[in-house]
Protein backbone atom coordinates (compact mmCIF):
# COMPACT_ATOMS: atom_id res chain seq x y z
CA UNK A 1 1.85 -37.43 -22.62
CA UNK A 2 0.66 -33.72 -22.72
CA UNK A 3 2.98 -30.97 -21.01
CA UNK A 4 2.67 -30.35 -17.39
CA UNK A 5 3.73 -26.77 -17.15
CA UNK A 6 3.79 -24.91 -20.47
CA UNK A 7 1.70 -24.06 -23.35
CA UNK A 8 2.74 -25.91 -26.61
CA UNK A 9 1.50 -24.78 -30.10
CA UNK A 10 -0.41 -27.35 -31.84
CA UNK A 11 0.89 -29.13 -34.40
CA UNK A 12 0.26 -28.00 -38.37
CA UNK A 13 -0.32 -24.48 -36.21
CA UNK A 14 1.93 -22.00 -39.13
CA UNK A 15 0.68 -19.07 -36.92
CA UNK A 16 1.09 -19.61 -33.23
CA UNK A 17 1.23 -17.66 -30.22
CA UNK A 18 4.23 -15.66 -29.92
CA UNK A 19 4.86 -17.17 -26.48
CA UNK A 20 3.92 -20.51 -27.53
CA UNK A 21 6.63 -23.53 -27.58
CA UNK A 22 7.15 -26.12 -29.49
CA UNK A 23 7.81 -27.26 -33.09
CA UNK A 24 4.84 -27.16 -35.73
CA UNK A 25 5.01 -30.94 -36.79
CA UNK A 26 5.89 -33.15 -33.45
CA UNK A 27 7.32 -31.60 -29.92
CA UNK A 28 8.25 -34.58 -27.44
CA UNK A 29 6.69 -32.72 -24.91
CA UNK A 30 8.82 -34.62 -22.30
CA UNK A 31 11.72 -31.96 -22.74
CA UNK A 32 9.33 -28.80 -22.51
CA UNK A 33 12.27 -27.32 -20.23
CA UNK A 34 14.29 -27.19 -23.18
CA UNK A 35 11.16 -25.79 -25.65
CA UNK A 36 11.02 -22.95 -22.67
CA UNK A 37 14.94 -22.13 -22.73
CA UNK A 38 14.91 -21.99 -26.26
CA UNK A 39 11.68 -19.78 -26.39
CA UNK A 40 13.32 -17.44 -23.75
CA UNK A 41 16.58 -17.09 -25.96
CA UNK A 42 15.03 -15.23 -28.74
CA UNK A 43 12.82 -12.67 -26.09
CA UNK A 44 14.22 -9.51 -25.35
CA UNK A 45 14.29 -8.66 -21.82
CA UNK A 46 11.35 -6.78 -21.65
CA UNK A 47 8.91 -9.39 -22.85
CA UNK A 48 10.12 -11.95 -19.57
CA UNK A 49 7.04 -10.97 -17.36
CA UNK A 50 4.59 -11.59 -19.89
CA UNK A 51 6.31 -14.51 -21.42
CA UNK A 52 6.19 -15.65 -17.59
CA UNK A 53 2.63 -14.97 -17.27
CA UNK A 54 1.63 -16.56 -20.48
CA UNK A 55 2.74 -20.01 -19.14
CA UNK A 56 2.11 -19.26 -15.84
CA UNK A 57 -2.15 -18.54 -16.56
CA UNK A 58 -1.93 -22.10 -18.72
CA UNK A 59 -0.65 -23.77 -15.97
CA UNK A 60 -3.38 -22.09 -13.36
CA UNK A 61 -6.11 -23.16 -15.28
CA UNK A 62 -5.46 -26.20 -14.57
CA UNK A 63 -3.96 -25.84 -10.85
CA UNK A 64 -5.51 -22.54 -9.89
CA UNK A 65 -3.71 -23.02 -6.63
CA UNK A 66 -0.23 -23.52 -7.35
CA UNK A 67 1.16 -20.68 -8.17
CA UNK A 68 4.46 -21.64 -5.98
CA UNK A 69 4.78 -24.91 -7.85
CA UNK A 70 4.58 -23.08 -11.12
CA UNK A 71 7.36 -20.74 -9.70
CA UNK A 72 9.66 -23.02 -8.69
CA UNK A 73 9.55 -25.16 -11.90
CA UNK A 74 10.49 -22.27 -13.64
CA UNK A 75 13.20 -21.34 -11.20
CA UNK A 76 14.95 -24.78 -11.10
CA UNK A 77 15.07 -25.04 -14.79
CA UNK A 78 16.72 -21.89 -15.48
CA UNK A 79 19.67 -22.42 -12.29
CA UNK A 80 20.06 -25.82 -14.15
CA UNK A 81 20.96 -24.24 -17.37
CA UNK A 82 22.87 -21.58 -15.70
CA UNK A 83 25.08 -24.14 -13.54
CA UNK A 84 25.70 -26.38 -17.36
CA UNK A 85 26.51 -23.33 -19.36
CA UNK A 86 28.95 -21.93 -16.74
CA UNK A 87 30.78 -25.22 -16.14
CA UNK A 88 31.47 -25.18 -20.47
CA UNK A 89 34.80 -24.59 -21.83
CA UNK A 90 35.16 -21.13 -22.63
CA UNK A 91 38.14 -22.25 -25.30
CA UNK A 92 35.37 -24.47 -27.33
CA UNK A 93 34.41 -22.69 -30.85
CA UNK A 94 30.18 -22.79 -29.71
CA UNK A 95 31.62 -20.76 -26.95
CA UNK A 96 30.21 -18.03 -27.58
CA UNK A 97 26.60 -19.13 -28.25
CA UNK A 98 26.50 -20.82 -24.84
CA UNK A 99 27.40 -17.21 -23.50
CA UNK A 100 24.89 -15.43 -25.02
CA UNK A 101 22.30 -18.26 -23.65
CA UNK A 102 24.08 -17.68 -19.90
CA UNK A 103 23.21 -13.86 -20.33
CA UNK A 104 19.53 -14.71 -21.44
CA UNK A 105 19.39 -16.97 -18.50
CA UNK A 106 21.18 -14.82 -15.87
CA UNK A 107 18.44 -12.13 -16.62
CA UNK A 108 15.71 -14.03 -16.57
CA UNK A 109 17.04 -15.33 -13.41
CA UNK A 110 16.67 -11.73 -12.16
CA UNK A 111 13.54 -11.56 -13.17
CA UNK A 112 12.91 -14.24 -11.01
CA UNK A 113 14.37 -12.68 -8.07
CA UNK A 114 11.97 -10.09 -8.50
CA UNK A 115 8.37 -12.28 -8.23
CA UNK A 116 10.02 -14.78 -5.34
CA UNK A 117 7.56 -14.44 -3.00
CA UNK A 118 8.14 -17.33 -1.38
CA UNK A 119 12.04 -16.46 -0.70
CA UNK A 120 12.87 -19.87 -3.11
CA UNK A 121 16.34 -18.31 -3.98
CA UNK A 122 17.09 -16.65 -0.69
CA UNK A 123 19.42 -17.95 1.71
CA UNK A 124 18.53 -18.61 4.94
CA UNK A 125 21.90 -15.82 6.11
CA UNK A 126 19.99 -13.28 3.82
CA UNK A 127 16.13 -13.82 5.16
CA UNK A 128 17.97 -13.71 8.84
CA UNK A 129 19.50 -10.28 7.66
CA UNK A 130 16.18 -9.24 5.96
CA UNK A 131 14.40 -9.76 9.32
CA UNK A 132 16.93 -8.01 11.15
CA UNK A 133 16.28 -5.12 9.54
CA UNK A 134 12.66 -5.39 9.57
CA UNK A 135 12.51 -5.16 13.17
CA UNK A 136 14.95 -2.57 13.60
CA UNK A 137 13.22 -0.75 11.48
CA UNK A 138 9.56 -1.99 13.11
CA UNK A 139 11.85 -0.41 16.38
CA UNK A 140 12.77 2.61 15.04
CA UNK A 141 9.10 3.39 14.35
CA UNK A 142 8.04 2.43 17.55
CA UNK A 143 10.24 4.99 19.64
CA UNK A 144 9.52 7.50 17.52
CA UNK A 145 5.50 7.18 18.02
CA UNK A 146 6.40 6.74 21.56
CA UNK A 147 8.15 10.13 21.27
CA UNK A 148 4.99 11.61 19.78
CA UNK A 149 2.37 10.34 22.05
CA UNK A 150 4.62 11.56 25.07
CA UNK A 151 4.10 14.71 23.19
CA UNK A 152 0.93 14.53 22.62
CA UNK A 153 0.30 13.40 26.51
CA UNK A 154 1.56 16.62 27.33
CA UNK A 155 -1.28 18.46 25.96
CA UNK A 156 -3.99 15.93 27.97
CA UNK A 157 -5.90 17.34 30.97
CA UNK A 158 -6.37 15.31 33.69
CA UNK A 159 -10.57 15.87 33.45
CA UNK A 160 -12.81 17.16 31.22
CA UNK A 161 -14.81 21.20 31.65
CA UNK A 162 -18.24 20.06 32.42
CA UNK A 163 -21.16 22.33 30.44
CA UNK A 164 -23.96 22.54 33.07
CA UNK A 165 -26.29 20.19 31.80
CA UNK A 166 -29.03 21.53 30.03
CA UNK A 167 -26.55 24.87 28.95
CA UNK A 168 -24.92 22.91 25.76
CA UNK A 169 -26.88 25.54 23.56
CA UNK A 170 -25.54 28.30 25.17
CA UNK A 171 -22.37 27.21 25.31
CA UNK A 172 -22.40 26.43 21.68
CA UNK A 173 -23.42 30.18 20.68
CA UNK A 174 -21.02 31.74 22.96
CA UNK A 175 -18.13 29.47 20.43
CA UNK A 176 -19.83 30.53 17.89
CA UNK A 177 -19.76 34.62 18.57
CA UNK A 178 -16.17 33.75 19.96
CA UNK A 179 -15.13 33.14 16.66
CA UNK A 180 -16.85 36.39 15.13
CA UNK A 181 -15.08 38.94 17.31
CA UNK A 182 -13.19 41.40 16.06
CA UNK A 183 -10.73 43.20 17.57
CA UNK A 184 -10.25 47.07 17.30
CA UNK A 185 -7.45 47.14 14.49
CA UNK A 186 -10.37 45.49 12.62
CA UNK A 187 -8.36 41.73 13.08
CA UNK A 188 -10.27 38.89 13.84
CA UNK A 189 -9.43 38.10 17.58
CA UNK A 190 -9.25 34.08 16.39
CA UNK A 191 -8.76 32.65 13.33
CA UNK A 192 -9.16 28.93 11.51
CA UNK A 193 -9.40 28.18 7.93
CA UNK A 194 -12.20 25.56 8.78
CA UNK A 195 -14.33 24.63 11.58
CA UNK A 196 -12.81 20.96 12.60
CA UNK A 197 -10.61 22.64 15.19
CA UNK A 198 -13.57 23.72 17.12
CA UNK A 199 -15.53 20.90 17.19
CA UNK A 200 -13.14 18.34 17.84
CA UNK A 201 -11.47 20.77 20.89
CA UNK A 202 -14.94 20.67 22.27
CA UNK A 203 -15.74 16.88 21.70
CA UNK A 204 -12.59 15.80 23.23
CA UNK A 205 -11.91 18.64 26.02
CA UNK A 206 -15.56 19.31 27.09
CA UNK A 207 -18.88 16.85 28.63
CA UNK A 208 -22.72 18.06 28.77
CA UNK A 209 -23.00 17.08 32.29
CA UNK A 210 -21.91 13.69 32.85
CA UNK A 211 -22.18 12.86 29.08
CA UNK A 212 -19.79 12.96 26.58
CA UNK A 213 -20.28 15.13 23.62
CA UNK A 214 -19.87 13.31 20.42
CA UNK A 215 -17.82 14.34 17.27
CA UNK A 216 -20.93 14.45 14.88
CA UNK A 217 -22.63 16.70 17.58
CA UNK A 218 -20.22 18.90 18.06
CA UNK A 219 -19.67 18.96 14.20
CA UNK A 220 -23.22 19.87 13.58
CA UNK A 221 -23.06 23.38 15.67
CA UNK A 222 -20.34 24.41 13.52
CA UNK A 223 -21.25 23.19 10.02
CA UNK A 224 -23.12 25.80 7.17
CA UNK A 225 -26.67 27.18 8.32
CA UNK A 226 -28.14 25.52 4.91
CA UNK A 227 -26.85 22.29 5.67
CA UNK A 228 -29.39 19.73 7.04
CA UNK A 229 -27.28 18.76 9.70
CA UNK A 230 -27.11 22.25 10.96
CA UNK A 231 -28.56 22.36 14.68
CA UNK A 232 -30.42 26.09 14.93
CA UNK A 233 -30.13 27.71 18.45
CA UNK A 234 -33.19 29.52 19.56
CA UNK A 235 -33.45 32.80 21.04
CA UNK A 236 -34.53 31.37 24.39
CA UNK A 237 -31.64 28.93 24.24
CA UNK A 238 -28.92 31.55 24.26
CA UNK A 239 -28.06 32.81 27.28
CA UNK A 240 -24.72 35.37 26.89
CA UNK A 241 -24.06 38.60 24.41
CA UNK A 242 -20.53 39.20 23.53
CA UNK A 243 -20.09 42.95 23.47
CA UNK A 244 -16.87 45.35 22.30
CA UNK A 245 -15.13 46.46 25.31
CA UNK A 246 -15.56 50.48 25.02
CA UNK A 247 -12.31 51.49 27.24
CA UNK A 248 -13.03 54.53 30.14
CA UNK A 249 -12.13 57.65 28.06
């Protein structure tokens, strides 16, 4: 009969994977739980993913779907070990061996813990407290984008400014020579460090007639005159000259 689970090294094999189990002559692969335990009790800590994964990718080529019964193999051959090591008597002179093989275990247990996706080893008072705090967490996020879209409603007009239709053109070129003025202390009267606050403030506040002005449109007024998506206003298409206020001397 050929192991279920785990990966045994073939017999007469001298040289064998590091994570293989088994003895080099004859392995009565019936008791591959106790090959695996005895495997895991010479890995350091570090090596119990891949050791884990080693197995693990034997057994899925064979069940390439059963990750979960793979898992919970594992899992109920290590809390077997752990219950029959902790019931030993601690007076006994192999004492001490069977504690260093309840350490092993107990951290590989941990490890365990760690790749439970299917919640094998939690109780159902723990996955009720888990969910708990899910959804007062799920709540807590909730009120506070509530908070920020009443915010944000505060800001919304009622209606859109309607461009007279056909005047989109000229309304674009007066934004544009809006954002060029200077004021007399040489500032700039407005300033933005790029041009998405125009465009989207006229897409979403402003309609060419009864039509909405889209994003991309709007984008394309405002993007760099050697860009190919750069829509040129004509001469005949403008319509108003922003000039410096000369104050009455």
């Amino acid at each position: 009969m050929t192991e279920r689970f785990f990966k045994f090294r073939r017999r007469f094999d001298f040289s064998p994977h590091p994570y293989e189990i088994g003895n080099p002559i004859f392995s009565n692969r019936k008791l591959e739980d106790n090959f695996f335990a005895l495997k895991l009790y010479s890995l350091p800590d570090g090596e119990y993913r891949a050791f884990y994964d080693f197995h693990l990718n034997h057994y899925l080529l064979r069940y390439p779907d059963d990750r979960e019964a793979f898992f919970r193999k594992v899992n109920r051959s290590i809390q077997r070990r752990i219950t029959f090591y902790s019931a030993k008597d601690p007076f006994r002179s192999v004492y001490e061996i069977h504690l260093a093989n309840l350490d092993k275990l107990e951290a590989f247990q941990g490890f365990l813990n760690t790749i439970d996706e299917w919640n094998v080893n939690t109780s159902t008072e723990k996955m009720l407290n888990q969910r708990d705090a899910e959804i007062a967490l799920l709540k807590s996020n909730l009120a506070d984008l509530q908070d920020r879209f009443d915010k944000v409603l505060q800001y919304e007009a009622s209606e859109k400014i309607v461009i007279n239709s056909g005047s989109i053109a000229a309304f674009m070129d007066l934004m544009r020579q809006l954002r060029k003025q200077v004021l007399p202390n040489g500032k700039r009267l407005v300033v933005t460090q790029g041009h998405s606050p125009w465009y989207k403030m006229i897409a979403k506040n402003f309609v060419h007639g009864d039509k909405p002005i889209s994003l991309a449109t709007a984008q394309n007024y405002f993007s760099p005159e050697d860009s190919s998506k750069h829509i040129f206003i004509s001469d005949e298409d403008k319509a108003f000259d922003i000039v410096p206020h000369v104050p009455d001397k």
